[in-house]
Protein backbone atom coordinates (compact mmCIF):
# COMPACT_ATOMS: atom_id res chain seq x y z
CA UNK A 1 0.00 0.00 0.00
CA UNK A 2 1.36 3.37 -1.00
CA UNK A 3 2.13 5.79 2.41
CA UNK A 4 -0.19 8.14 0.41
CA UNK A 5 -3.03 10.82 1.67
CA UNK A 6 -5.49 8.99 3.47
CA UNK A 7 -2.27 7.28 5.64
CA UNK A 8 -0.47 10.40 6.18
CA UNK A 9 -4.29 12.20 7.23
CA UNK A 10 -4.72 9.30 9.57
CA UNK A 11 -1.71 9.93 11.07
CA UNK A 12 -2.07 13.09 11.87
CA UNK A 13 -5.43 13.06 12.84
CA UNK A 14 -5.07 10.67 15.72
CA UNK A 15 -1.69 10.76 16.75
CA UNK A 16 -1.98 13.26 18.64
CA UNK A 17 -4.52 11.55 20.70
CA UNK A 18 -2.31 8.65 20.58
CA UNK A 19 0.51 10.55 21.98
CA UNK A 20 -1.24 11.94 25.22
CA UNK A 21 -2.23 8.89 26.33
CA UNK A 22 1.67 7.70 26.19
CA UNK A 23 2.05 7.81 29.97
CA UNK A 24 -0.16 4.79 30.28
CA UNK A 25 2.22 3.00 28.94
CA UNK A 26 5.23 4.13 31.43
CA UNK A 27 6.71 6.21 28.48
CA UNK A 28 8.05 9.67 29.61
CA UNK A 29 9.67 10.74 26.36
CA UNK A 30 6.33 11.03 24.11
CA UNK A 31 8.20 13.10 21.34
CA UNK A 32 11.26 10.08 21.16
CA UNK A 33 8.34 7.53 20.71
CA UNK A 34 6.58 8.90 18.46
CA UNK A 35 9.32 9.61 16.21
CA UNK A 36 10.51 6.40 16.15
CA UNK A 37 6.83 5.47 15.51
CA UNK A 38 6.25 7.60 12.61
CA UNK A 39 9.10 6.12 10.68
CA UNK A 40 7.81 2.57 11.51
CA UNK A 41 3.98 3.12 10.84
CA UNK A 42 5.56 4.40 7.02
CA UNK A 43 7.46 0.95 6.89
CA UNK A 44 4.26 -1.46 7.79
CA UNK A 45 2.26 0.75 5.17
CA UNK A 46 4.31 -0.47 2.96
CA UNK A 47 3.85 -3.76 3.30
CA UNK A 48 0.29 -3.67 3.43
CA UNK A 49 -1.09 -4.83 -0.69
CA UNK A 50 -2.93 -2.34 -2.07
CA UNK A 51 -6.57 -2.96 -0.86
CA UNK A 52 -8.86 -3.83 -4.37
CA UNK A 53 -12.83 -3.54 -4.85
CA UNK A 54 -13.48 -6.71 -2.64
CA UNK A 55 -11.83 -5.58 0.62
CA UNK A 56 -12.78 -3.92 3.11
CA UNK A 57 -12.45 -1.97 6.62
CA UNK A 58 -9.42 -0.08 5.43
CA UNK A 59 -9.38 2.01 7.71
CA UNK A 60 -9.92 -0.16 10.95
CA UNK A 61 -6.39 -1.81 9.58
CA UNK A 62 -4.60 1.74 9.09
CA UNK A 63 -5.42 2.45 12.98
CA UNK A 64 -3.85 -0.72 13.91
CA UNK A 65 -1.06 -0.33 11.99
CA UNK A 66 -0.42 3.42 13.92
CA UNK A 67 -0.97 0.60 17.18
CA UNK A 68 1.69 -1.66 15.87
CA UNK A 69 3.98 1.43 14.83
CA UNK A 70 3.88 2.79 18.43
CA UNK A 71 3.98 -0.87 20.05
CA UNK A 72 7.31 -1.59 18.32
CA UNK A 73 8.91 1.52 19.26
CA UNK A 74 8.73 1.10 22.65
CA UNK A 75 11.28 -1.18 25.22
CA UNK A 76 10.23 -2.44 27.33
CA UNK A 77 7.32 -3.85 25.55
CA UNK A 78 4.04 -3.48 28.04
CA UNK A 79 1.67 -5.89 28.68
CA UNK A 80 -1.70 -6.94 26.77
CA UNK A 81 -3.91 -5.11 29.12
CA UNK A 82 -1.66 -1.94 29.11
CA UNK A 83 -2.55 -1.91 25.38
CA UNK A 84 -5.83 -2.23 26.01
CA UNK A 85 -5.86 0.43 28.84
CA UNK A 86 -4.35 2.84 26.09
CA UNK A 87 -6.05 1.64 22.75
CA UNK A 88 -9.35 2.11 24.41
CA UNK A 89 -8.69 5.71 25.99
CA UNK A 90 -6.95 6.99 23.21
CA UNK A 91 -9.83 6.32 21.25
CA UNK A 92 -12.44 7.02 23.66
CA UNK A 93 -10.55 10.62 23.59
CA UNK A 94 -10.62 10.93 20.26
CA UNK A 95 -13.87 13.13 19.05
CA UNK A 96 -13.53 12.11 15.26
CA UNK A 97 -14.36 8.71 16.60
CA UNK A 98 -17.30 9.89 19.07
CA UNK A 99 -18.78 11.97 16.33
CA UNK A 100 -18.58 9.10 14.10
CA UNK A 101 -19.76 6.25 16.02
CA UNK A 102 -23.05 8.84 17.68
CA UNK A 103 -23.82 9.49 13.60
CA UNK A 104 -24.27 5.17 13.06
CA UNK A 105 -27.44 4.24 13.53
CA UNK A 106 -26.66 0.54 13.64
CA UNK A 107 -30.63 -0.36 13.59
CA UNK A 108 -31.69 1.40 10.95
CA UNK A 109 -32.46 -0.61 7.83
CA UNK A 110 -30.41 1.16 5.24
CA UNK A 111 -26.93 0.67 7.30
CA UNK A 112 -28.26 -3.24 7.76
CA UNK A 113 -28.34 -3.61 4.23
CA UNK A 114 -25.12 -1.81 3.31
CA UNK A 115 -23.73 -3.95 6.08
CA UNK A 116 -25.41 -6.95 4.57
CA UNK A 117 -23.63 -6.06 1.17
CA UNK A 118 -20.07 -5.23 2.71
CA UNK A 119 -20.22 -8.94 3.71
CA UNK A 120 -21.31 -10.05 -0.26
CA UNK A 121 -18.46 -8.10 -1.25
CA UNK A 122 -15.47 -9.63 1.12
CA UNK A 123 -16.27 -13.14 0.42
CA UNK A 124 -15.04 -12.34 -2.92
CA UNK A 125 -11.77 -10.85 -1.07
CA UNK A 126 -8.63 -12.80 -1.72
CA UNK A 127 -6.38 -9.84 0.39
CA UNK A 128 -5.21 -11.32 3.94
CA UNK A 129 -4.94 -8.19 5.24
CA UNK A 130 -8.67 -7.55 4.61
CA UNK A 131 -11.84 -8.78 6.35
CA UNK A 132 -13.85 -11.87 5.05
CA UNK A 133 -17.51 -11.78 7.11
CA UNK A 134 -21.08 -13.06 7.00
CA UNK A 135 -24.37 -10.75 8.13
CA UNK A 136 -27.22 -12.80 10.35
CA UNK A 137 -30.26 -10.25 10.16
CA UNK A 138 -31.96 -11.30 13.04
CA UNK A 139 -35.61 -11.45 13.72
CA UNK A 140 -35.93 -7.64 13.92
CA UNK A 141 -33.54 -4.61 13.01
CA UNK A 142 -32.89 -4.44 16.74
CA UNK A 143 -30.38 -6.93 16.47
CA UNK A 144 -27.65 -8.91 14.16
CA UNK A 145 -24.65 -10.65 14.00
CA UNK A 146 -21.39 -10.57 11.84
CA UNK A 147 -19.46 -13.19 11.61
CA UNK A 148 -15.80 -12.88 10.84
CA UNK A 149 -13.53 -15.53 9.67
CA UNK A 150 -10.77 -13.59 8.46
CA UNK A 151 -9.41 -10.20 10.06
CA UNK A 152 -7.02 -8.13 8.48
CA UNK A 153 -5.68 -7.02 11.75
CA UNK A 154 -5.09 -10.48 13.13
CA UNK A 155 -2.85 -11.31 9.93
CA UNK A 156 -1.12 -7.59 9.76
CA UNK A 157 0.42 -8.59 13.80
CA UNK A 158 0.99 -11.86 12.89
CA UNK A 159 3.17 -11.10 10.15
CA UNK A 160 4.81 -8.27 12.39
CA UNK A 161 5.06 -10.90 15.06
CA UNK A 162 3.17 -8.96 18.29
CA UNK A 163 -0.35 -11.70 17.76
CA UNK A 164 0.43 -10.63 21.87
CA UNK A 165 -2.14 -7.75 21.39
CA UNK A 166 -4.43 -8.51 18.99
CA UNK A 167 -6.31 -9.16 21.84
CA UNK A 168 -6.38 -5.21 22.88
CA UNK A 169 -7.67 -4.13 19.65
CA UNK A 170 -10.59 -6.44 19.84
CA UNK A 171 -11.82 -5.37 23.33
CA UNK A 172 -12.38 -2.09 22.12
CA UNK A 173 -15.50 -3.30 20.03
CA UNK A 174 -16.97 -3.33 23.48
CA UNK A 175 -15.63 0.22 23.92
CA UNK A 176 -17.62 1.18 20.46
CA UNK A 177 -20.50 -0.42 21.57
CA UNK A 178 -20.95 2.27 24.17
CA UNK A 179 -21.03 4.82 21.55
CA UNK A 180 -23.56 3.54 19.36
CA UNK A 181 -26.24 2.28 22.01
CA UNK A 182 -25.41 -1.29 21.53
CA UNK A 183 -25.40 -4.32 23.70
CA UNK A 184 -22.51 -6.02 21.92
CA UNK A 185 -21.39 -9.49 23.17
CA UNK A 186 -19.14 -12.43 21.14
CA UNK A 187 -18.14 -15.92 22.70
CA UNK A 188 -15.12 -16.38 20.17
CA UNK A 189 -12.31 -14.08 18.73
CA UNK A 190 -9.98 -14.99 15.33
CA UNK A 191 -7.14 -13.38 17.91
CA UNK A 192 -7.66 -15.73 21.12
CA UNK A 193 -7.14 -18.80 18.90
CA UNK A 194 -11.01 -19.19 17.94
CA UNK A 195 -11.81 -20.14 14.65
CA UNK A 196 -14.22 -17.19 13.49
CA UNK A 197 -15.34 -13.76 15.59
CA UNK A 198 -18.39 -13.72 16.23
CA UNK A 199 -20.57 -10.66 16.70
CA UNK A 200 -23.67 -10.18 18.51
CA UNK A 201 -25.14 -6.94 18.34
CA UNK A 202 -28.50 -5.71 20.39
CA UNK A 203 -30.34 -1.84 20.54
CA UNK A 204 -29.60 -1.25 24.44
CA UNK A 205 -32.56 0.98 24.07
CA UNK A 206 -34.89 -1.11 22.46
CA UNK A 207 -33.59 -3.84 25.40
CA UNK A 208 -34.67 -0.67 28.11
CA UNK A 209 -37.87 -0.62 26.57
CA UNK A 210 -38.67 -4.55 27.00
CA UNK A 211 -37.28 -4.31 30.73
């Protein structure tokens, strides 16, 4: 993938965010870090494929690659749940990402369906680094599943060898879930060793209705 204009604008819109939250990691020089980070977010970019008409969720891999960037510049290495800590406030932080996830409405029918074809389209994905799913409509548009059986992200930290925490970039679907009045649960995860994610999603307010 070419270190082009939508990289370079992700970059800068959220590393600042990703910056402040350093100190949760133990790091007291934030400007050495992210440095070092910058140079290796333009080297994983690069060995990303170019992403074709059948993939998708570009952009969820170009955060985790900023992740991985900042992960490997840092000794010593912190734990999974440090990651987590720090994915999740960074992000939480971040008002791009509030203002985006308030504007989903998850239960409306025309996002179901454009989920619905997102799936039709990355079965036909060949791209590791991309996402290969299935959409369960469920009995009402108050709730759904997606079921994942390949994640770019997964394969992206495998191949830079820290699979260690993949595991902090899926908890933060639970942090999303806040944000876009969801109950979300999921029994399984492609990073934990299971052998698909899968994603149950609920309206919390149609569920405070029915209490």
């Amino acid at each position: 993938m070419r270190n082009g204009l939508m990289t370079q604008a992700m970059w800068i819109l959220f590393a600042p965010t990703f910056k402040k939250h350093l100190p949760i990691l133990g790091v007291s020089d934030s400007n050495g870090v992210m440095g070092k980070a910058r140079e290796k977010y333009g080297a994983i970019i690069e060995i990303i494929p170019p992403f074709g008409r059948n993939d998708v969720l570009i952009l969820n891999l170009i955060s985790a690659a900023e992740i991985a960037a900042i992960y490997l510049s840092l000794d010593p290495k912190p734990s999974c749940e440090k990651m987590k800590e720090y994915y999740g406030t960074s992000m939480d932080d971040s008002r791009i990402i509030r203002m985006y996830l308030r504007s989903i409405n998850n239960y409306s029918e025309k996002y179901q369906k454009s989920l619905a074809k997102q799936a039709e389209i990355s079965q036909l994905s060949d791209n590791p680094y991309s996402w290969r799913f299935r959409f369960l409509p469920g009995k009402s548009l108050d709730t759904f599943d997606a079921v994942f059986d390949r994640c770019g992200i997964h394969h992206l930290f495998r191949t830079l060898g820290i699979s260690e925490i993949t595991p902090a970039m899926c908890a933060y679907d639970y942090g999303m879930a806040k944000w876009t009045n969801t109950i979300f649960t999921r029994e399984s995860t492609l990073g934990s060793g299971g052998s698909v994610c899968d994603c149950h999603y609920r309206n919390a307010r149609q569920h405070r209705k029915e209490k």
